[in-house]
PDB file of N, CA and C in Angstrom:
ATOM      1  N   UNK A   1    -169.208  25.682 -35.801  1.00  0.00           N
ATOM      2  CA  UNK A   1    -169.959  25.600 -34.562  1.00  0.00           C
ATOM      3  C   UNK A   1    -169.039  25.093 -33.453  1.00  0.00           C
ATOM      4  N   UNK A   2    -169.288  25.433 -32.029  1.00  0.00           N
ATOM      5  CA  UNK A   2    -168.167  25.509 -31.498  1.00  0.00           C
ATOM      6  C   UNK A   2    -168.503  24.223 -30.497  1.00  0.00           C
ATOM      7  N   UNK A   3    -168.041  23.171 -30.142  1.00  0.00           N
ATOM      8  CA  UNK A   3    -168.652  21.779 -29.439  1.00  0.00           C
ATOM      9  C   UNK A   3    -169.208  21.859 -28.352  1.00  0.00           C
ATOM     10  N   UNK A   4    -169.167  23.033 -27.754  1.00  0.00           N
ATOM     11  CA  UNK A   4    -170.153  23.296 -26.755  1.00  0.00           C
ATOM     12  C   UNK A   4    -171.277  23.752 -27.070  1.00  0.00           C
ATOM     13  N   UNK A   5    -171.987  24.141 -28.095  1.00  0.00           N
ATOM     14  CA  UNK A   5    -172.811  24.847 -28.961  1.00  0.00           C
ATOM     15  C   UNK A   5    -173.638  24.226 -29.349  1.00  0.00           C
ATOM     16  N   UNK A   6    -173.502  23.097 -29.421  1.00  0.00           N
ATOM     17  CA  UNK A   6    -174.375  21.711 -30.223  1.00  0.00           C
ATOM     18  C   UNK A   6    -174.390  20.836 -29.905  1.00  0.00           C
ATOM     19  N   UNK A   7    -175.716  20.061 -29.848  1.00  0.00           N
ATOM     20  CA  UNK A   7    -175.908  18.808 -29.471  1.00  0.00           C
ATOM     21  C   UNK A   7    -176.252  18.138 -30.458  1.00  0.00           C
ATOM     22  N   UNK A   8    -176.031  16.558 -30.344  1.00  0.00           N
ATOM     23  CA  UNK A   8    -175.997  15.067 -31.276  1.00  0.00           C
ATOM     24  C   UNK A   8    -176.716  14.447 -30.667  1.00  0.00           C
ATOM     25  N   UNK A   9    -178.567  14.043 -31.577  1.00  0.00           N
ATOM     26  CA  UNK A   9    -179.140  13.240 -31.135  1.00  0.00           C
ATOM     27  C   UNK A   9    -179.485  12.461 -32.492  1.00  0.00           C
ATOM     28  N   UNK A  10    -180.058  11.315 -31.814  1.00  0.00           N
ATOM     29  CA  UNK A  10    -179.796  10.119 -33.361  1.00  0.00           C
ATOM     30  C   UNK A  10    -181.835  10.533 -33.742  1.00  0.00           C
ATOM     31  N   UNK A  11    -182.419  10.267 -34.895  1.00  0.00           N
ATOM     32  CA  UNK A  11    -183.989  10.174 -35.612  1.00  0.00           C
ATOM     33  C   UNK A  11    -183.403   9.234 -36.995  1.00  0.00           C
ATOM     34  N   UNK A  12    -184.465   9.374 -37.534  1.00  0.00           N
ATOM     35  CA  UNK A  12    -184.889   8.763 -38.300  1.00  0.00           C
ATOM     36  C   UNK A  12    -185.363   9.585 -39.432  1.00  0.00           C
ATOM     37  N   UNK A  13    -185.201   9.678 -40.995  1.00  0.00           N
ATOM     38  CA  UNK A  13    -185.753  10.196 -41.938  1.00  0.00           C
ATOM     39  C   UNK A  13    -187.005   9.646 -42.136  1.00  0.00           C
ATOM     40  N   UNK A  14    -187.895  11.187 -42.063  1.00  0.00           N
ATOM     41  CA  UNK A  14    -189.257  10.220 -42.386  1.00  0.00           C
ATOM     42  C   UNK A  14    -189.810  10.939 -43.807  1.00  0.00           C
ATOM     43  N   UNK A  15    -189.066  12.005 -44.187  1.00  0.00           N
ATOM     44  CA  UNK A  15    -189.709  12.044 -45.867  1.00  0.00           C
ATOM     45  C   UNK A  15    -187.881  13.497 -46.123  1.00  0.00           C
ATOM     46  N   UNK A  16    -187.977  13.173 -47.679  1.00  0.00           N
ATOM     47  CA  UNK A  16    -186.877  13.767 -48.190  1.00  0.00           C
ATOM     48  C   UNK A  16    -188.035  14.866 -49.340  1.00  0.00           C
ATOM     49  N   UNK A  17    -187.269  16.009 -48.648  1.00  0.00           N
ATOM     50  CA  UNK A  17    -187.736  17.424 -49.151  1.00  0.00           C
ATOM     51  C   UNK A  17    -186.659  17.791 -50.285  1.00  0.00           C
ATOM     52  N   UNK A  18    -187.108  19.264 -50.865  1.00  0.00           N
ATOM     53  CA  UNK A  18    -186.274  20.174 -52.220  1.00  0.00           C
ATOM     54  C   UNK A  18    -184.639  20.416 -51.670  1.00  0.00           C
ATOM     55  N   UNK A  19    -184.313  20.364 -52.528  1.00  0.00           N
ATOM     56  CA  UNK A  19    -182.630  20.418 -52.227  1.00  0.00           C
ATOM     57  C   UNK A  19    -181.658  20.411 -50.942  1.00  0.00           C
ATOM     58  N   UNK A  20    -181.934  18.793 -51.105  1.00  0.00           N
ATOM     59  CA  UNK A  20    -181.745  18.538 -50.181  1.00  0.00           C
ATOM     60  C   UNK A  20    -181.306  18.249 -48.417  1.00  0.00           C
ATOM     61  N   UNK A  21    -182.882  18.640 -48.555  1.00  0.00           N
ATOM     62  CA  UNK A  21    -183.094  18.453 -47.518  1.00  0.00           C
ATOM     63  C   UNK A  21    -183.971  17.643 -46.825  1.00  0.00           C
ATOM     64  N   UNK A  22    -184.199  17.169 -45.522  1.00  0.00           N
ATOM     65  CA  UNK A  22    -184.988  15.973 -44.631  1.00  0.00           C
ATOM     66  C   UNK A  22    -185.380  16.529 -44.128  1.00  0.00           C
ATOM     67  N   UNK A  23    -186.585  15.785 -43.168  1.00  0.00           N
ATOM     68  CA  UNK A  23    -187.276  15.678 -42.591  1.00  0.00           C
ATOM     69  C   UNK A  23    -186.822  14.872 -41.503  1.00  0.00           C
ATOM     70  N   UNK A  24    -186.987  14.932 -40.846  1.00  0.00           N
ATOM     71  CA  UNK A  24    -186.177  13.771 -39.373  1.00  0.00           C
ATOM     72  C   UNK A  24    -187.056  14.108 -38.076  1.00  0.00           C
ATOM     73  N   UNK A  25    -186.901  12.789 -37.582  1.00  0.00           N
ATOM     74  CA  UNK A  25    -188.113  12.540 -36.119  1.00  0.00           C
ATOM     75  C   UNK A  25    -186.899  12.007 -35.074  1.00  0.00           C
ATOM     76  N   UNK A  26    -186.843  12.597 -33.824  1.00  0.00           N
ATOM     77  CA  UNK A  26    -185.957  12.609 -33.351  1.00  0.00           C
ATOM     78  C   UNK A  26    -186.777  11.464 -32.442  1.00  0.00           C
ATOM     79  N   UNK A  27    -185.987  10.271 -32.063  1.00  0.00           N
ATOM     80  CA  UNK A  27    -185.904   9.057 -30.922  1.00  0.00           C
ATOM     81  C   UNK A  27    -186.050   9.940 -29.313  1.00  0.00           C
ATOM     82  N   UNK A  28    -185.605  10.988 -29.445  1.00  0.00           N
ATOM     83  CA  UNK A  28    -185.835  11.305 -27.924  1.00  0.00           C
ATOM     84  C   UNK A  28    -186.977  11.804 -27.437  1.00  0.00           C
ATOM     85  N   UNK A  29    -187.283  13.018 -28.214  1.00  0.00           N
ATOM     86  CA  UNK A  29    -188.556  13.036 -28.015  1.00  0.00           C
ATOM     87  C   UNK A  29    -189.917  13.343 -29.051  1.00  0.00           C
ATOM     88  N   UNK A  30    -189.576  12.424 -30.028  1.00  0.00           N
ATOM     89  CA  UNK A  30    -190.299  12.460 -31.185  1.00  0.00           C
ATOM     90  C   UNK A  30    -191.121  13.602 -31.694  1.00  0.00           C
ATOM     91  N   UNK A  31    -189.750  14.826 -31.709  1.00  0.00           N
ATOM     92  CA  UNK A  31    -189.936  16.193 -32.494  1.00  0.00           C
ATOM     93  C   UNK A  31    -189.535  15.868 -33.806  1.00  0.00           C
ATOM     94  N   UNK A  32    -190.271  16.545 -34.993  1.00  0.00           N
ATOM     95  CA  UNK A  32    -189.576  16.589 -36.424  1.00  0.00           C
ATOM     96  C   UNK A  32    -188.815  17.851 -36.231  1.00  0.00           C
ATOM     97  N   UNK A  33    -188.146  17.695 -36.862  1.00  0.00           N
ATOM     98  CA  UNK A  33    -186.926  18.672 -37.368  1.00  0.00           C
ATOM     99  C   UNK A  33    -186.460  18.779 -38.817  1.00  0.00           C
ATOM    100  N   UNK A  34    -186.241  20.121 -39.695  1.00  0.00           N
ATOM    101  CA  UNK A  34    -185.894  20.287 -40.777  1.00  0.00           C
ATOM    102  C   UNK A  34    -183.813  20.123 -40.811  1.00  0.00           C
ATOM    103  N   UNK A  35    -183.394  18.931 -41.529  1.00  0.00           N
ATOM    104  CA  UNK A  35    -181.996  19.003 -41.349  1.00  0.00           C
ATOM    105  C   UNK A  35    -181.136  18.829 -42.819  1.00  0.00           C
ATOM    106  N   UNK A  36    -180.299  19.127 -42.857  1.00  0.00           N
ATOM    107  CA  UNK A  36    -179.667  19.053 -44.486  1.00  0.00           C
ATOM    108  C   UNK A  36    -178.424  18.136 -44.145  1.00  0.00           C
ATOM    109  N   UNK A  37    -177.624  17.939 -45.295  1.00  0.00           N
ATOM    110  CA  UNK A  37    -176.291  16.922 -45.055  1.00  0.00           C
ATOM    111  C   UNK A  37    -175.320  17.764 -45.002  1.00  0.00           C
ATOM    112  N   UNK A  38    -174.428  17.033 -44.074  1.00  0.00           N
ATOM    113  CA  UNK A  38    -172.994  17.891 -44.111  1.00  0.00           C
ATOM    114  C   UNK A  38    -172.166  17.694 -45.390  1.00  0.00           C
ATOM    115  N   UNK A  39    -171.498  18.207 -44.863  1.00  0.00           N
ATOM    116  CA  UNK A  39    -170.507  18.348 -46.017  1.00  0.00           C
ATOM    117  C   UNK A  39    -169.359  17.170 -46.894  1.00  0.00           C
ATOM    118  N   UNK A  40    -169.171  16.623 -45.457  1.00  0.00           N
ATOM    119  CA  UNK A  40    -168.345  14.947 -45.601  1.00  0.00           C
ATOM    120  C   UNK A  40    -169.278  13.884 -46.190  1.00  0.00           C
ATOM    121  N   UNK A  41    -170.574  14.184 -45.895  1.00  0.00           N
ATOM    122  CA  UNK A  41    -171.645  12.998 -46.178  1.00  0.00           C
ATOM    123  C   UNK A  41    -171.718  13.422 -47.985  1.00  0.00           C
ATOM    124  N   UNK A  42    -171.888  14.690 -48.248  1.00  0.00           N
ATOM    125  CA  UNK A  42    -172.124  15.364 -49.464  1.00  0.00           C
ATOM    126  C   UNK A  42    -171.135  14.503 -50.591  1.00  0.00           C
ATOM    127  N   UNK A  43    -169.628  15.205 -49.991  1.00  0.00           N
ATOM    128  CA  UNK A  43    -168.839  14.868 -50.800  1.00  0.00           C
ATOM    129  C   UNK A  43    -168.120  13.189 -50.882  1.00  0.00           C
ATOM    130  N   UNK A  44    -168.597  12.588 -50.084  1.00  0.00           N
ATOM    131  CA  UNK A  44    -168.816  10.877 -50.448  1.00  0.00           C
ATOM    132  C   UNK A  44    -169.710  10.656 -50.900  1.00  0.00           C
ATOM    133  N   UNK A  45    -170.367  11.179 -51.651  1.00  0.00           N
ATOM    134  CA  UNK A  45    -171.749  10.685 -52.320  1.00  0.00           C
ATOM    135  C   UNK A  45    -172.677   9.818 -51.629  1.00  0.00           C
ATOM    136  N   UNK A  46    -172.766   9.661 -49.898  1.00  0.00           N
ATOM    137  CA  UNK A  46    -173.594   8.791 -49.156  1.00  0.00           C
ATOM    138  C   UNK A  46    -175.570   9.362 -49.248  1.00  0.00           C
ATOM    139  N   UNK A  47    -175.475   7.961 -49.988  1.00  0.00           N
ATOM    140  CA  UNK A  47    -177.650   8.312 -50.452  1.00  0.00           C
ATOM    141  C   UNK A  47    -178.103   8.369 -48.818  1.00  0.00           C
ATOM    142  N   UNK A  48    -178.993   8.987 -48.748  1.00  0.00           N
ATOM    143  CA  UNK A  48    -180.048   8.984 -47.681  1.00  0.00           C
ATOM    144  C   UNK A  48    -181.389   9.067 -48.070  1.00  0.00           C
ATOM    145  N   UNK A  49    -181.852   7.970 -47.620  1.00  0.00           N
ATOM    146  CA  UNK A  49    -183.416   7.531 -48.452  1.00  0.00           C
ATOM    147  C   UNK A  49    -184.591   7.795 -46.451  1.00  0.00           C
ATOM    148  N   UNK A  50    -185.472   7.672 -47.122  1.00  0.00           N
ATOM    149  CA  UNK A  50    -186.380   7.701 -46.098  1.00  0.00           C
ATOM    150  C   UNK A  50    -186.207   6.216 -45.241  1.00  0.00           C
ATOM    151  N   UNK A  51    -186.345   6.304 -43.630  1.00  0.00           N
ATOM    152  CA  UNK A  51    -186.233   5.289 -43.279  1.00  0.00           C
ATOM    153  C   UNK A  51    -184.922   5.512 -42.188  1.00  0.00           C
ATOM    154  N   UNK A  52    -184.259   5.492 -43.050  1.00  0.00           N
ATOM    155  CA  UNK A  52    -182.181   5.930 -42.792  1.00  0.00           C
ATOM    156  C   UNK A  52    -182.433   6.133 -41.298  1.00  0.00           C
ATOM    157  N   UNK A  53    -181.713   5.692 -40.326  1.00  0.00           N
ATOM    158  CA  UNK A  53    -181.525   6.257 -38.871  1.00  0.00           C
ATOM    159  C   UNK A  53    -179.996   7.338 -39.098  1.00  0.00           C
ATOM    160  N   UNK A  54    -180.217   7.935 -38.221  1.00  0.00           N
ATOM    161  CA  UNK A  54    -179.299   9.272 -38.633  1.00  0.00           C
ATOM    162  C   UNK A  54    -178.880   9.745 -37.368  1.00  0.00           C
ATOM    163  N   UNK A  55    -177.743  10.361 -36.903  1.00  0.00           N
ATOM    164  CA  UNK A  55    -177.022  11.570 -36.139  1.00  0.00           C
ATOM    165  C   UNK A  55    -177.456  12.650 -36.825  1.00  0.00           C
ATOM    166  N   UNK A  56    -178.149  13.697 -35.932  1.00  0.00           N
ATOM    167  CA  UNK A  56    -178.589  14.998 -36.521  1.00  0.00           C
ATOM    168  C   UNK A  56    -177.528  16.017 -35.278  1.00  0.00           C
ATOM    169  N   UNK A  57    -177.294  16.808 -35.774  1.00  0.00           N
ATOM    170  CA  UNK A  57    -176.170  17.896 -35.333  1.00  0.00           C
ATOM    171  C   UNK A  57    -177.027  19.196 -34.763  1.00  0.00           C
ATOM    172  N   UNK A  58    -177.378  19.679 -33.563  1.00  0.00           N
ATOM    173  CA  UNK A  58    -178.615  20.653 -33.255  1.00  0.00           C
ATOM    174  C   UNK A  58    -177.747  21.819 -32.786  1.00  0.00           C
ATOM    175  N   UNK A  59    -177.914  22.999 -33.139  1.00  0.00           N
ATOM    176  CA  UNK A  59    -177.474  24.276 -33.003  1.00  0.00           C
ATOM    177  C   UNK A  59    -178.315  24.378 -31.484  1.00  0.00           C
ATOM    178  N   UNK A  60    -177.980  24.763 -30.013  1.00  0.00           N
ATOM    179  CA  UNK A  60    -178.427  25.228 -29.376  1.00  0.00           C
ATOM    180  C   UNK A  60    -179.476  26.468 -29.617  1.00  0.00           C
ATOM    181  N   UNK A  61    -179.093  27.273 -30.115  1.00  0.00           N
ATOM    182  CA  UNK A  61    -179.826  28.310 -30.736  1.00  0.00           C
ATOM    183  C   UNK A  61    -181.229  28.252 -31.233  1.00  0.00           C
ATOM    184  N   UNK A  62    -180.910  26.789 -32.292  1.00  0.00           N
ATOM    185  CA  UNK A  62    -182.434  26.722 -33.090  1.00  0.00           C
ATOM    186  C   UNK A  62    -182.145  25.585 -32.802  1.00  0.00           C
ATOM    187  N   UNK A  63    -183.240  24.676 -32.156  1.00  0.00           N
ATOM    188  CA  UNK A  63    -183.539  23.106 -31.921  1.00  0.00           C
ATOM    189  C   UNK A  63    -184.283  23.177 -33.552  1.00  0.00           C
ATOM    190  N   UNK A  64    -184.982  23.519 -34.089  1.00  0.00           N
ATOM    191  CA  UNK A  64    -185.597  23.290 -34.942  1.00  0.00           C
ATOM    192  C   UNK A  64    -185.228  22.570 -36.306  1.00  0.00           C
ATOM    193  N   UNK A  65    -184.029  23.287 -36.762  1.00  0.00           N
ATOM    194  CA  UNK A  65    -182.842  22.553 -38.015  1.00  0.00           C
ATOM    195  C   UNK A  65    -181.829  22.324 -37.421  1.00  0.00           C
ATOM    196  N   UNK A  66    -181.187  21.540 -38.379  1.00  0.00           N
ATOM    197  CA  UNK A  66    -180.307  20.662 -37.632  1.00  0.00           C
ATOM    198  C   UNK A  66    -179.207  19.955 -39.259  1.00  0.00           C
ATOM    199  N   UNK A  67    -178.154  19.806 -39.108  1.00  0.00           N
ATOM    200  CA  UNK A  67    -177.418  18.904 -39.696  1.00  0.00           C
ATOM    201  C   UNK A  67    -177.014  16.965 -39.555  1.00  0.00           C
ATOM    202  N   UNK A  68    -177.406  16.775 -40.660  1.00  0.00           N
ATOM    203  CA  UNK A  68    -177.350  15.032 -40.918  1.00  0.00           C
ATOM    204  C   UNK A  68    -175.723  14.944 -40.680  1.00  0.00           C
ATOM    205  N   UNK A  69    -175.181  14.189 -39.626  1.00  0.00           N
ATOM    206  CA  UNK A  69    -173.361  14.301 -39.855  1.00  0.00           C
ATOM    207  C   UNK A  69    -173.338  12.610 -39.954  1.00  0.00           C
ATOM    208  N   UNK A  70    -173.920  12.033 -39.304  1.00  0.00           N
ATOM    209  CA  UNK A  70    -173.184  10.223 -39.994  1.00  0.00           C
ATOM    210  C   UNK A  70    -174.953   9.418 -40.286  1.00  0.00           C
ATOM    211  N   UNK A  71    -174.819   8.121 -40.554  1.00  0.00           N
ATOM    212  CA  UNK A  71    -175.972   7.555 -41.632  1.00  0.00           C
ATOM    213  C   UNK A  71    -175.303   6.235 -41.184  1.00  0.00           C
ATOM    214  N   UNK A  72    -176.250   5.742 -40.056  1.00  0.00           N
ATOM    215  CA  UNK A  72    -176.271   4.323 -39.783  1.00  0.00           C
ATOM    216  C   UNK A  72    -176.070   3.339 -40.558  1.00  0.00           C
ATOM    217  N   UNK A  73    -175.086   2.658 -40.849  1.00  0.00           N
ATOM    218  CA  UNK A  73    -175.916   0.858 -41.803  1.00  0.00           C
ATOM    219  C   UNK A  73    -177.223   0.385 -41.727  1.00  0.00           C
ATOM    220  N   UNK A  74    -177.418   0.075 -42.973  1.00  0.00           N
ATOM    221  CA  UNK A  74    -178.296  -1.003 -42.909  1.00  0.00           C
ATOM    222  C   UNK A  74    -178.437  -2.666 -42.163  1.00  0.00           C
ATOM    223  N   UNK A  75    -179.155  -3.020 -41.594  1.00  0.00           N
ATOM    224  CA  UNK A  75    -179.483  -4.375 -40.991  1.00  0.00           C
ATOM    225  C   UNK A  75    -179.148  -5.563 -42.030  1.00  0.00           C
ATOM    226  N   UNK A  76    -179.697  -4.946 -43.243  1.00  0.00           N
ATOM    227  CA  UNK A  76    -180.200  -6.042 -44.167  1.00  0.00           C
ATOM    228  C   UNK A  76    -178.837  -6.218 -44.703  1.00  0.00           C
ATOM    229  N   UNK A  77    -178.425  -7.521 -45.067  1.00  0.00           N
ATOM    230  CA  UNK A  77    -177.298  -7.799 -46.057  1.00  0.00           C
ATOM    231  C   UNK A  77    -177.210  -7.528 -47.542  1.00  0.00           C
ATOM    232  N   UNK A  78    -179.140  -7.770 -47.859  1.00  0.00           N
ATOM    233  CA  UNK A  78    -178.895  -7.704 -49.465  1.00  0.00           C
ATOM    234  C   UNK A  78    -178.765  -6.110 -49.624  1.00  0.00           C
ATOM    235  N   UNK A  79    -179.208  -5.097 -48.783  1.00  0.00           N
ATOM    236  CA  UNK A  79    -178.436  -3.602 -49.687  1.00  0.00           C
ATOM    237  C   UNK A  79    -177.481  -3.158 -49.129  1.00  0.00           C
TER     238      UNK A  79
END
């Protein structure tokens, strides 16, 4: 995808669907969107549980799906 092509807005996972894939509610204007993980997230084995605040990756084309590219920290110390 070419960086003019796509936009990066941050949501939130709000339920984890079949192979994997999310569900995500976008902070801007609290659209869901169907998004899957990239490829870097894949191959570090980084979990994404419901909850997770997220960078979703949006194809101009289709606002609708979208790619998970980074996975906020957690607040909490104990996980």
């Amino acid at each position: 995808m070419k960086k003019k092509s796509r936009l990066i807005l941050e949501g939130i996972v709000t339920q984890c669907l079949s192979n994997g894939l999310f569900r995500v509610k976008l902070k801007l204007n609290d659209e869901l969107i169907i998004a899957y993980l990239s490829g870097k997230i894949r191959q570090n084995f980084i979990r994404i549980i419901v909850g997770d605040k997220v960078d979703v990756e949006l194809s101009l084309y289709d606002l609708t799906r979208g790619r998970i590219i980074h996975r906020y920290r957690s607040q909490n110390k104990n996980s």
